[in-house]
C-alpha atoms as a PDB file:
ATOM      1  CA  UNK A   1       0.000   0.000   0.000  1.00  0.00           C
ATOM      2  CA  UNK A   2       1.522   3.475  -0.828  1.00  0.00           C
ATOM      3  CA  UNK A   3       2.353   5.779   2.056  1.00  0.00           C
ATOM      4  CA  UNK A   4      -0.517   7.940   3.950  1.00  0.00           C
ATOM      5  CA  UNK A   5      -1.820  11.217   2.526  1.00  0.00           C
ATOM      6  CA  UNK A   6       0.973  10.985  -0.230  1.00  0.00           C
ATOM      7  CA  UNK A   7       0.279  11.494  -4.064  1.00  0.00           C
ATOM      8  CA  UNK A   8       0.929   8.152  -5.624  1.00  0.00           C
ATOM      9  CA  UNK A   9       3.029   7.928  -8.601  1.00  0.00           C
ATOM     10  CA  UNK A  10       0.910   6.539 -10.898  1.00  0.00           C
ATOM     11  CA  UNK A  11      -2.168   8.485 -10.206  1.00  0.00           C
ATOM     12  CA  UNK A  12      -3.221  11.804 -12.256  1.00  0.00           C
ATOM     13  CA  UNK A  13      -5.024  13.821  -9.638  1.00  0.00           C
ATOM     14  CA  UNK A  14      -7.075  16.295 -11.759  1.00  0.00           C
ATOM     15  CA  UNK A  15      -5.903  19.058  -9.085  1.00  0.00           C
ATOM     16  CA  UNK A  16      -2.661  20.064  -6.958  1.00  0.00           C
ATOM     17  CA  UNK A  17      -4.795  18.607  -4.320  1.00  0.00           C
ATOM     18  CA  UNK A  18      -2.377  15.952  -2.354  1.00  0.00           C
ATOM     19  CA  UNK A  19      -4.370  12.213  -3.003  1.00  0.00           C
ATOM     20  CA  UNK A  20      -5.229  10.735   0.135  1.00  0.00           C
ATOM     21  CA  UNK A  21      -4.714   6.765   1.148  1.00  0.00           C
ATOM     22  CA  UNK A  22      -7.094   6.097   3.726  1.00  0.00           C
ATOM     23  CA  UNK A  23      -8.173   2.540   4.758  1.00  0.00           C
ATOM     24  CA  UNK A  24      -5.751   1.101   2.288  1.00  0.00           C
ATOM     25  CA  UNK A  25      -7.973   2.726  -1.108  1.00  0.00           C
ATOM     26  CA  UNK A  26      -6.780   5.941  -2.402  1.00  0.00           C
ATOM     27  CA  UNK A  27      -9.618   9.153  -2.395  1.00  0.00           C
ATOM     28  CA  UNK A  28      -9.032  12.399  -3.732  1.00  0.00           C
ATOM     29  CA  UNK A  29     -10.695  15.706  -1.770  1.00  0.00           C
ATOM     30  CA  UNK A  30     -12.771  16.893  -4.003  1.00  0.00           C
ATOM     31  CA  UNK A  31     -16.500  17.813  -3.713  1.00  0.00           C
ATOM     32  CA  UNK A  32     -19.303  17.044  -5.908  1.00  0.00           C
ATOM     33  CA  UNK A  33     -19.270  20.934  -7.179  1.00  0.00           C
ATOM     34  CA  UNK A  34     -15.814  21.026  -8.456  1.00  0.00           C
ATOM     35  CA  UNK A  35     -15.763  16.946  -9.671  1.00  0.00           C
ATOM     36  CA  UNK A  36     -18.819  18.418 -12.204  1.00  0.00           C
ATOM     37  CA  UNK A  37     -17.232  20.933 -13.277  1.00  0.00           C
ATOM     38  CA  UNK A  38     -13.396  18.881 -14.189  1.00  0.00           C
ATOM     39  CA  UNK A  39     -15.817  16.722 -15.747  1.00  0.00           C
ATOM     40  CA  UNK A  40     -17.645  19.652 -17.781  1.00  0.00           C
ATOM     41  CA  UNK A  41     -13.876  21.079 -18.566  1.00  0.00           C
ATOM     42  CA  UNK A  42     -12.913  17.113 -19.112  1.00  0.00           C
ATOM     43  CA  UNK A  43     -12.955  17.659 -23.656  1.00  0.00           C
ATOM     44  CA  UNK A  44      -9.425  18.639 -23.778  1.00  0.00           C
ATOM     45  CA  UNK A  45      -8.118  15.956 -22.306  1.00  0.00           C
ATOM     46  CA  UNK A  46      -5.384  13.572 -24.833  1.00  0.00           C
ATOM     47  CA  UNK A  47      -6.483  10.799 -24.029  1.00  0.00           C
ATOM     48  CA  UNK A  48      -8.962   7.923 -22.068  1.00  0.00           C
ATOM     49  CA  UNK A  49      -9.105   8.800 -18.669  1.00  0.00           C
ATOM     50  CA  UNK A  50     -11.942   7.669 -15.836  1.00  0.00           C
ATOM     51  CA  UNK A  51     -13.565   7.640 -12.640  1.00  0.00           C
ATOM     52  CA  UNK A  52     -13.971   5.630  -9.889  1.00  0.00           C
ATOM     53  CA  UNK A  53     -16.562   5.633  -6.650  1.00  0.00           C
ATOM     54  CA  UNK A  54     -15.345   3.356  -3.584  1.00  0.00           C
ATOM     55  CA  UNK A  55     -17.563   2.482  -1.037  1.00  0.00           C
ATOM     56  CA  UNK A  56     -17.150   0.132   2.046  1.00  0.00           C
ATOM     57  CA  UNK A  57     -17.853  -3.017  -0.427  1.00  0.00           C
ATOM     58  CA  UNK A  58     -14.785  -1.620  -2.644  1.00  0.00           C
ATOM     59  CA  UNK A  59     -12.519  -0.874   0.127  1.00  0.00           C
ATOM     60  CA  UNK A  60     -13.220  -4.052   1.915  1.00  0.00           C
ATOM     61  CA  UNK A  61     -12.709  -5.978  -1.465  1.00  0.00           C
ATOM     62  CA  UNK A  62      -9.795  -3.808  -2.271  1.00  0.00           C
ATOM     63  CA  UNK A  63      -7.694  -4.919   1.019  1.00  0.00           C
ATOM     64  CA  UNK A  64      -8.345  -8.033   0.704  1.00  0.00           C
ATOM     65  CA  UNK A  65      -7.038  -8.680  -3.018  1.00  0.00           C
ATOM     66  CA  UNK A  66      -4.230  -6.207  -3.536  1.00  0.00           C
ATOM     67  CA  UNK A  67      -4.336  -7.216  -7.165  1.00  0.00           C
ATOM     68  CA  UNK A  68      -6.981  -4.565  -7.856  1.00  0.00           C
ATOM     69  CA  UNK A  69      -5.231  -1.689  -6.086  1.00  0.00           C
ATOM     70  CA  UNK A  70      -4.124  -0.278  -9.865  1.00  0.00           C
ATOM     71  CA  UNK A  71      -7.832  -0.260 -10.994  1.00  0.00           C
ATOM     72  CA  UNK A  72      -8.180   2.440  -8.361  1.00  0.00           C
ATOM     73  CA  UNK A  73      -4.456   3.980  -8.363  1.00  0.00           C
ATOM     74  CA  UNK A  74      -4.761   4.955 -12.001  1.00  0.00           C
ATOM     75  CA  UNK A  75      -7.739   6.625 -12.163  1.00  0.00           C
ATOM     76  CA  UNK A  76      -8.014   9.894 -12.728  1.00  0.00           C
ATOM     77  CA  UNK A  77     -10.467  10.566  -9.588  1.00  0.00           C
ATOM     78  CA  UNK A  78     -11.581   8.710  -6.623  1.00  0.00           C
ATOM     79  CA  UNK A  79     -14.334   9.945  -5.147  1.00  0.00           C
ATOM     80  CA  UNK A  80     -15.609   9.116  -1.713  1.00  0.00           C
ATOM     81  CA  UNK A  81     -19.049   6.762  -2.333  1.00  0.00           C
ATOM     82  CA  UNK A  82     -19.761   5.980   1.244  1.00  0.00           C
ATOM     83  CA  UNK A  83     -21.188   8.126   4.208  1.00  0.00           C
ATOM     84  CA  UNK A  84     -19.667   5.803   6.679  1.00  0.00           C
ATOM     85  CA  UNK A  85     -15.885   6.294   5.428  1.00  0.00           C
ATOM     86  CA  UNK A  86     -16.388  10.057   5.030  1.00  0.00           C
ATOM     87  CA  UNK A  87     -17.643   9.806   8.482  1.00  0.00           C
ATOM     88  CA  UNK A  88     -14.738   7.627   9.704  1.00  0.00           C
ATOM     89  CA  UNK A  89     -12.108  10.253   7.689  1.00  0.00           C
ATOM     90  CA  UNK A  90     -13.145  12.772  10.249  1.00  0.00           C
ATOM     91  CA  UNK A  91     -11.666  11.150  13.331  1.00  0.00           C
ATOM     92  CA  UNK A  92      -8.353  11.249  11.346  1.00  0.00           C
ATOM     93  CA  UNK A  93      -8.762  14.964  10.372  1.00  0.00           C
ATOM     94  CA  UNK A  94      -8.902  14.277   6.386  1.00  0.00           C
ATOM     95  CA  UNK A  95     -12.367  15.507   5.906  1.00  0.00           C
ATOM     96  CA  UNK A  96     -13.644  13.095   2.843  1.00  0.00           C
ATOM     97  CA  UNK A  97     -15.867  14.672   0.887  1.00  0.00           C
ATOM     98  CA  UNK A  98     -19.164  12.497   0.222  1.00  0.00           C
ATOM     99  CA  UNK A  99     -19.410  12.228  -3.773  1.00  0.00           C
ATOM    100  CA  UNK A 100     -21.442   9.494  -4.398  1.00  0.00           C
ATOM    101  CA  UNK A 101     -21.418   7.941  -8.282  1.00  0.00           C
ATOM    102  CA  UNK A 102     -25.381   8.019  -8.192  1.00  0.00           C
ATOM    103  CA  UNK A 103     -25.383  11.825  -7.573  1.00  0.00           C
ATOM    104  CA  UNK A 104     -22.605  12.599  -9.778  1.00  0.00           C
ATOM    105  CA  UNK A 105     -24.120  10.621 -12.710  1.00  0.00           C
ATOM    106  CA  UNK A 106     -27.333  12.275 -12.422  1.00  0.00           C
ATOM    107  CA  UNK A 107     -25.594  16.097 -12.397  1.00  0.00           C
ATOM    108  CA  UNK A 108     -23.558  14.977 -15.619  1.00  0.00           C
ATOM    109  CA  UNK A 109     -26.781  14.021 -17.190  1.00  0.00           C
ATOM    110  CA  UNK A 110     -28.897  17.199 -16.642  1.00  0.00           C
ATOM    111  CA  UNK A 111     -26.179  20.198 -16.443  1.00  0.00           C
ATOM    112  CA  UNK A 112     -23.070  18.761 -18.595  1.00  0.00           C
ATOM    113  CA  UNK A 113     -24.561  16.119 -21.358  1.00  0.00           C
ATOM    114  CA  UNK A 114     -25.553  18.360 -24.002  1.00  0.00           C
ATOM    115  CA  UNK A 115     -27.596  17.207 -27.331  1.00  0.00           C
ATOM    116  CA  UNK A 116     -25.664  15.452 -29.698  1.00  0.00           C
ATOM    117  CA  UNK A 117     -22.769  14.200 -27.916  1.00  0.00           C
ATOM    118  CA  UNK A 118     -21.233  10.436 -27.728  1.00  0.00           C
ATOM    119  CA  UNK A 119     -22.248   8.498 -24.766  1.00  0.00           C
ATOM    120  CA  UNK A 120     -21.688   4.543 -24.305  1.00  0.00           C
ATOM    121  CA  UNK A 121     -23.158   2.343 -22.404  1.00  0.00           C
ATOM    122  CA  UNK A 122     -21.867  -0.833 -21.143  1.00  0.00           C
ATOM    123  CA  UNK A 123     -24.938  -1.597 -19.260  1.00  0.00           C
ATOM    124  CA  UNK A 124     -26.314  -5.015 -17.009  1.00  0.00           C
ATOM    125  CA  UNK A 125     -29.098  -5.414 -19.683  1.00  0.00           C
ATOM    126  CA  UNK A 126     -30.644  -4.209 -22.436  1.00  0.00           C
ATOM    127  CA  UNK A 127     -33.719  -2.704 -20.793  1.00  0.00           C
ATOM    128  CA  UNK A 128     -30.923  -0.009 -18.975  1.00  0.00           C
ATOM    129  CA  UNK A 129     -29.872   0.565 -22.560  1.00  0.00           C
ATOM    130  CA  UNK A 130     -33.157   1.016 -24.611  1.00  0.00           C
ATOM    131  CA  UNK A 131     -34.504   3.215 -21.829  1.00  0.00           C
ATOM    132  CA  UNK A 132     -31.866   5.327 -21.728  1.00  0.00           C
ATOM    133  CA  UNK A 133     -32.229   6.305 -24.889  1.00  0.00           C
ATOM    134  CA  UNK A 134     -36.291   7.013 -24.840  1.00  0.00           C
ATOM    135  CA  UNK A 135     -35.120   9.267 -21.837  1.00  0.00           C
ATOM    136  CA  UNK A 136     -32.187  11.422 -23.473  1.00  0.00           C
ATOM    137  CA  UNK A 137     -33.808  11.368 -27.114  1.00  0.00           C
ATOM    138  CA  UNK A 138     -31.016  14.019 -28.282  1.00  0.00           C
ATOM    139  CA  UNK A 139     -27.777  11.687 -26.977  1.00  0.00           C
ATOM    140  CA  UNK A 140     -26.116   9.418 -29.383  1.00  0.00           C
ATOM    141  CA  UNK A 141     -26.163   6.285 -27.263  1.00  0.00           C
ATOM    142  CA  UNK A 142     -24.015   3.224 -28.398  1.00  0.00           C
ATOM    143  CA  UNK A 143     -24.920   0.539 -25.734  1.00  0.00           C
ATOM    144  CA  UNK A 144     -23.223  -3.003 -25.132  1.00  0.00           C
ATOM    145  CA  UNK A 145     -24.366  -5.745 -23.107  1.00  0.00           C
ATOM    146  CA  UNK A 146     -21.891  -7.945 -21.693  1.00  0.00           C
ATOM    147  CA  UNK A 147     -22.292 -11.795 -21.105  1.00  0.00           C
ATOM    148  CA  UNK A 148     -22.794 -12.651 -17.589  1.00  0.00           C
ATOM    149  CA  UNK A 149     -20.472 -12.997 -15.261  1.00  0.00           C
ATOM    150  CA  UNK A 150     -17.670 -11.185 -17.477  1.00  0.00           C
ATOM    151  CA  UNK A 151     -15.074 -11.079 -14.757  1.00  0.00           C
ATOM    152  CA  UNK A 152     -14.223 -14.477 -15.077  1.00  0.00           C
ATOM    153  CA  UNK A 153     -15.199 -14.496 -18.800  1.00  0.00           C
ATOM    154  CA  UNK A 154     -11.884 -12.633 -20.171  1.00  0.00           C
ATOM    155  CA  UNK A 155     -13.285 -13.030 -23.314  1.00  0.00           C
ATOM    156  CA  UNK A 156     -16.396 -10.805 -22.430  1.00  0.00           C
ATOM    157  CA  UNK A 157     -14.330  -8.268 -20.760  1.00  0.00           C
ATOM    158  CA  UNK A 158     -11.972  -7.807 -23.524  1.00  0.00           C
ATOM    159  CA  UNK A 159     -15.033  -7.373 -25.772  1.00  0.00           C
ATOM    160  CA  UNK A 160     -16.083  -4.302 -23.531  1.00  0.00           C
ATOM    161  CA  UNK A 161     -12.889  -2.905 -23.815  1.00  0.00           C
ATOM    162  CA  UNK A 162     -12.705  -3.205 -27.876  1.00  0.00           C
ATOM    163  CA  UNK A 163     -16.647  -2.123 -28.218  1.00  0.00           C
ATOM    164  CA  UNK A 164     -15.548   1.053 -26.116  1.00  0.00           C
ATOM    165  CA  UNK A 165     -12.251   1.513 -27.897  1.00  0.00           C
ATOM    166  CA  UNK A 166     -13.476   1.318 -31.525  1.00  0.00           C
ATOM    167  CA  UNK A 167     -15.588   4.357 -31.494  1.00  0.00           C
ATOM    168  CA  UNK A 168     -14.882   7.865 -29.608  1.00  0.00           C
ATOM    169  CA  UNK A 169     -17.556   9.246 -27.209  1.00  0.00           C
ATOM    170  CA  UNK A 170     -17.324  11.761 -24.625  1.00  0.00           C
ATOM    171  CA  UNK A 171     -18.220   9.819 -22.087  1.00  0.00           C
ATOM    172  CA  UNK A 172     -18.415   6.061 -20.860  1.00  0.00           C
ATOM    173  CA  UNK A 173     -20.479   4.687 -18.336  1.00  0.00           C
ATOM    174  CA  UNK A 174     -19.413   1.702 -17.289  1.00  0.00           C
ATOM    175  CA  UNK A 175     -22.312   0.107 -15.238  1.00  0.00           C
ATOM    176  CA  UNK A 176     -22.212  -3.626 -14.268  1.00  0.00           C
ATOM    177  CA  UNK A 177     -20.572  -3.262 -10.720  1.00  0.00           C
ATOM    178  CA  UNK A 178     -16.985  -3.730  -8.812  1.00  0.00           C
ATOM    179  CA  UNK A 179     -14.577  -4.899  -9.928  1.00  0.00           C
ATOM    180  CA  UNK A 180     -15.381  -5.700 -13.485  1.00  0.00           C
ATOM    181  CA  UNK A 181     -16.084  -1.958 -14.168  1.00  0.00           C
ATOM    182  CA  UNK A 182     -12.904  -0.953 -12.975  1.00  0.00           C
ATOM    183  CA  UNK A 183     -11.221  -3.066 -14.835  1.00  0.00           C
ATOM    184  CA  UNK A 184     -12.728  -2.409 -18.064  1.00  0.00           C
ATOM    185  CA  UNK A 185     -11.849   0.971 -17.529  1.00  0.00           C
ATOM    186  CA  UNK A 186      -8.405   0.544 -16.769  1.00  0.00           C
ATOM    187  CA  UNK A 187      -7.801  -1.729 -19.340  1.00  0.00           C
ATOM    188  CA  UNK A 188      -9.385   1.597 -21.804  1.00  0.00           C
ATOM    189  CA  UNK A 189      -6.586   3.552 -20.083  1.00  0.00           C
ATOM    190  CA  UNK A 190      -4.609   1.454 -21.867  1.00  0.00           C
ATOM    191  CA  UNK A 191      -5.496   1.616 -25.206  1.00  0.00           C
ATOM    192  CA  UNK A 192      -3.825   4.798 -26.978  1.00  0.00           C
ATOM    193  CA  UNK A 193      -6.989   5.195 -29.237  1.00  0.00           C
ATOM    194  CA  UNK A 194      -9.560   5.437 -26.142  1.00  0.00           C
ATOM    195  CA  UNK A 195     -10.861   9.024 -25.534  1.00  0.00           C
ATOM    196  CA  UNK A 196     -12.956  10.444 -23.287  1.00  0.00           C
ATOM    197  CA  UNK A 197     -13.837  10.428 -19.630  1.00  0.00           C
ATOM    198  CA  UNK A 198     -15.273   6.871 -17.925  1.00  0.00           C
ATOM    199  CA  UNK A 199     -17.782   6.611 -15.288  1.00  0.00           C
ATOM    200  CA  UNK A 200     -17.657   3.339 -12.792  1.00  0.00           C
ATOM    201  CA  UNK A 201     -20.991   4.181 -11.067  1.00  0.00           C
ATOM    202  CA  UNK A 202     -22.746   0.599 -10.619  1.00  0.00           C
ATOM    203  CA  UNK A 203     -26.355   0.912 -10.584  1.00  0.00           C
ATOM    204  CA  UNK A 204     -26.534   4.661 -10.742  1.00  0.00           C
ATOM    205  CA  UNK A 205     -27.999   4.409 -14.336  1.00  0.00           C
ATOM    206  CA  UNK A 206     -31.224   2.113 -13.111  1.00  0.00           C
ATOM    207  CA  UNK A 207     -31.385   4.778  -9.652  1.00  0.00           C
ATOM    208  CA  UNK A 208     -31.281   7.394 -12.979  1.00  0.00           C
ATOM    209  CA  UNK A 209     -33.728   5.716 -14.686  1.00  0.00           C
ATOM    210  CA  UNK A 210     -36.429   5.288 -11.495  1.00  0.00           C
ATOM    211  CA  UNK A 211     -35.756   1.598 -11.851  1.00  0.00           C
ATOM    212  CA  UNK A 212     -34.651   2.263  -8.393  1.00  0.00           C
ATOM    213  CA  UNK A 213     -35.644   4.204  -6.000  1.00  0.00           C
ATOM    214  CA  UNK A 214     -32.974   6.060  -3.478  1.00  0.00           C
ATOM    215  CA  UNK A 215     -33.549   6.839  -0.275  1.00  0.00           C
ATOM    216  CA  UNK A 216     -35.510  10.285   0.957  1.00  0.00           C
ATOM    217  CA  UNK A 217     -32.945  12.853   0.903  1.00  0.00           C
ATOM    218  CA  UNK A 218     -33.318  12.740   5.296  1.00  0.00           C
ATOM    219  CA  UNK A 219     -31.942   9.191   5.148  1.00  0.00           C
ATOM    220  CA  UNK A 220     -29.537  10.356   2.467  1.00  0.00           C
ATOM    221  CA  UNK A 221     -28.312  13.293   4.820  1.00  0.00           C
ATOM    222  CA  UNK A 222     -27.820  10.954   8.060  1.00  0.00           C
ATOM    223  CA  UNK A 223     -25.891   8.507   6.283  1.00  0.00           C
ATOM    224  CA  UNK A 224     -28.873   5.895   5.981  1.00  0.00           C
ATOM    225  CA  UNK A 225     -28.812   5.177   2.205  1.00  0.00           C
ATOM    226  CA  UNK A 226     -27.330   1.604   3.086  1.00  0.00           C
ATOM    227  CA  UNK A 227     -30.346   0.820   5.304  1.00  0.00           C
ATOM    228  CA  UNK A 228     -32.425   1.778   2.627  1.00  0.00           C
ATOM    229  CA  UNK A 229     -30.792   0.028  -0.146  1.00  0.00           C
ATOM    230  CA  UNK A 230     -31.228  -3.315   2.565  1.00  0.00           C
ATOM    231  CA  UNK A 231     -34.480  -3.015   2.922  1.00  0.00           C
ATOM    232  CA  UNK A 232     -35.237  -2.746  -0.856  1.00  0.00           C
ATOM    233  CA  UNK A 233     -33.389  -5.374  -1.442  1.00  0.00           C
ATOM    234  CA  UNK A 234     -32.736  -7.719   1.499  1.00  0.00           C
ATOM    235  CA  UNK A 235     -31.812 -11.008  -0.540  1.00  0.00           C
ATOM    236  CA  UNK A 236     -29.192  -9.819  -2.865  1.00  0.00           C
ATOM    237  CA  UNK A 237     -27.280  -7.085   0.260  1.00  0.00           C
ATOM    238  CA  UNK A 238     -27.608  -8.390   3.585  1.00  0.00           C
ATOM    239  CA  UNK A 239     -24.577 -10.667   3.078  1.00  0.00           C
ATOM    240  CA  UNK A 240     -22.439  -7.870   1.562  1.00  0.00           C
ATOM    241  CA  UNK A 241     -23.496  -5.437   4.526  1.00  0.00           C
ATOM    242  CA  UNK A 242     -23.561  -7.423   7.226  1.00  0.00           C
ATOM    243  CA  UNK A 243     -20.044  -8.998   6.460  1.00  0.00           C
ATOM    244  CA  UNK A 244     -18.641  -5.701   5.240  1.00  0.00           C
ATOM    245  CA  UNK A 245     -19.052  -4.339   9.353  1.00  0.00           C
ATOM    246  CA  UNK A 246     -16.479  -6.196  10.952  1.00  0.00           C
ATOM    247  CA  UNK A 247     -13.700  -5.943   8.114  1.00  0.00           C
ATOM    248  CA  UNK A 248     -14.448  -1.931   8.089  1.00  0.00           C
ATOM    249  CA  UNK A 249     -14.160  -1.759  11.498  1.00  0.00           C
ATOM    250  CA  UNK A 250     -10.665  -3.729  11.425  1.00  0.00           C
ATOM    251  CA  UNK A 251      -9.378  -1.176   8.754  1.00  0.00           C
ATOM    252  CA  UNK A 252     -10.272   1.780  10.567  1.00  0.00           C
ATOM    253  CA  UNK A 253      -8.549   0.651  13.867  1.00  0.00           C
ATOM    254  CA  UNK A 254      -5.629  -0.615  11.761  1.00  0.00           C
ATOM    255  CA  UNK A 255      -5.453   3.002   9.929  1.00  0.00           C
ATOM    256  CA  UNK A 256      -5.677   4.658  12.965  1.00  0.00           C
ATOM    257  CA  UNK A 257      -2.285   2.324  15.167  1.00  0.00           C
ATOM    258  CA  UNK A 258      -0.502   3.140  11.666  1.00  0.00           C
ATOM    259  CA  UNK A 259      -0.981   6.869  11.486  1.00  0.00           C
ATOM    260  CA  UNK A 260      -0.175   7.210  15.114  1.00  0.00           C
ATOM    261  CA  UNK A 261       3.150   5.126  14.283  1.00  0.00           C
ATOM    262  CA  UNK A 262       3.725   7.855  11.923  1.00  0.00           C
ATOM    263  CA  UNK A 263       3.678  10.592  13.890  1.00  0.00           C
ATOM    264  CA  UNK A 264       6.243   9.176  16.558  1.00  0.00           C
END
């Protein structure tokens, strides 16, 4: 794991802003406000560059399979996507802003998309896709579907990566969850003929849609999207919440014996 609070060599923070390592994932201080607006001012960038949203699932994944760690190193922003971490970055006086990638997609989508421009999709089905377009009727969607399952198909994945690479766009949304997403999109970094700016942002394109529903904005505010989410959808996240606690809480008291190390 790079060193605390130090800007890691192979990251390209988008500001002078020092990147921050905080429970073993990198985060970059930046608030929703000005992430919009490096995104708005993103079109003169040379070449394929993207963003990633960790949340308590990511960072608990993330430490436990250091294999990932470049996924998240290399992107060109890491935005805080959990109330609980931004919480926890308080008692260590970094201040994480909370940015999550459902937010963020939806104020790209009604103050920076503008008619006309390249979007694609790599979306969990073709519903996501189709609907999409009926919503934005004046984006030029191209939309791919990948088989299930992708990240142990490599044959699937590397088909995202050449369906993304063969066309520009000005953005890519990259929507079928952690860690497949992120690797997709740093695979795209790769590739000298990629362009434009990627989104890893999960299911932020079905919460976009109203195939989801968030939580109120009260629940959002106290940190209680999680519970929310749970409730919605007990079967499929009780497992990844419940077992998420204890690793999280291991982390944090492991983050906090290191940075007091530090300071000795």
């Amino acid at each position: 794991m790079p060193p605390l609070d130090v800007q890691s060599p192979r990251a390209a923070p988008p500001t002078s802003r020092t990147r921050h390592y905080f429970l073993g994932a990198p985060f970059d201080t930046i608030a929703q406000d000005a992430a919009v607006d490096l995104v708005r001012n993103s079109e003169s960038l040379d070449r394929f560059r993207y963003i990633v949203t960790p949340n308590v699932d990511h960072v608990v994944r993330l430490n436990g399979d250091r294999l990932l760690a470049p996924y998240y190193d290399d992107a060109w922003m890491s935005l805080c996507d959990s109330k609980p971490i931004s919480t926890l970055s308080h008692a260590v006086a970094l201040d994480l802003p909370l940015v999550t990638g459902s937010d963020l997609t939806a104020r790209i989508f009604k103050t920076v998309i503008r008619p006309g421009d390249r979007i694609t999709l790599i979306a969990a089905n073709s519903m996501v896709a189709e609907q999409m377009a009926t919503v934005f009727p004046g984006v030029r969607f191209r939309s791919f579907v990948p088989p299930p399952n992708v990240l142990k198909n490599p044959a699937g994945l590397q088909a995202c990566v050449d369906f993304v690479a063969a066309e520009p766009a000005r953005f890519v949304f990259i929507a079928i969850g952690s860690p497949q997403s992120e690797k997709i999109a740093y695979a795209l970094a790769q590739r000298p003929e990629a362009c434009g700016v990627g989104l890893c942002i999960g299911a932020s394109l079905e919460f976009l849609l109203g195939e989801k529903k968030r939580a109120p904005v009260w629940m959002r505010q106290l940190g209680l999207e999680w519970a929310h989410r749970l409730a919605s959808d007990p079967r499929r996240l009780w497992r990844r919440y419940v077992f998420a606690v204890g690793p999280l809480l291991q982390l944090f008291a492991k983050e906090l014996v290191t940075r007091r190390h530090q300071r000795q």
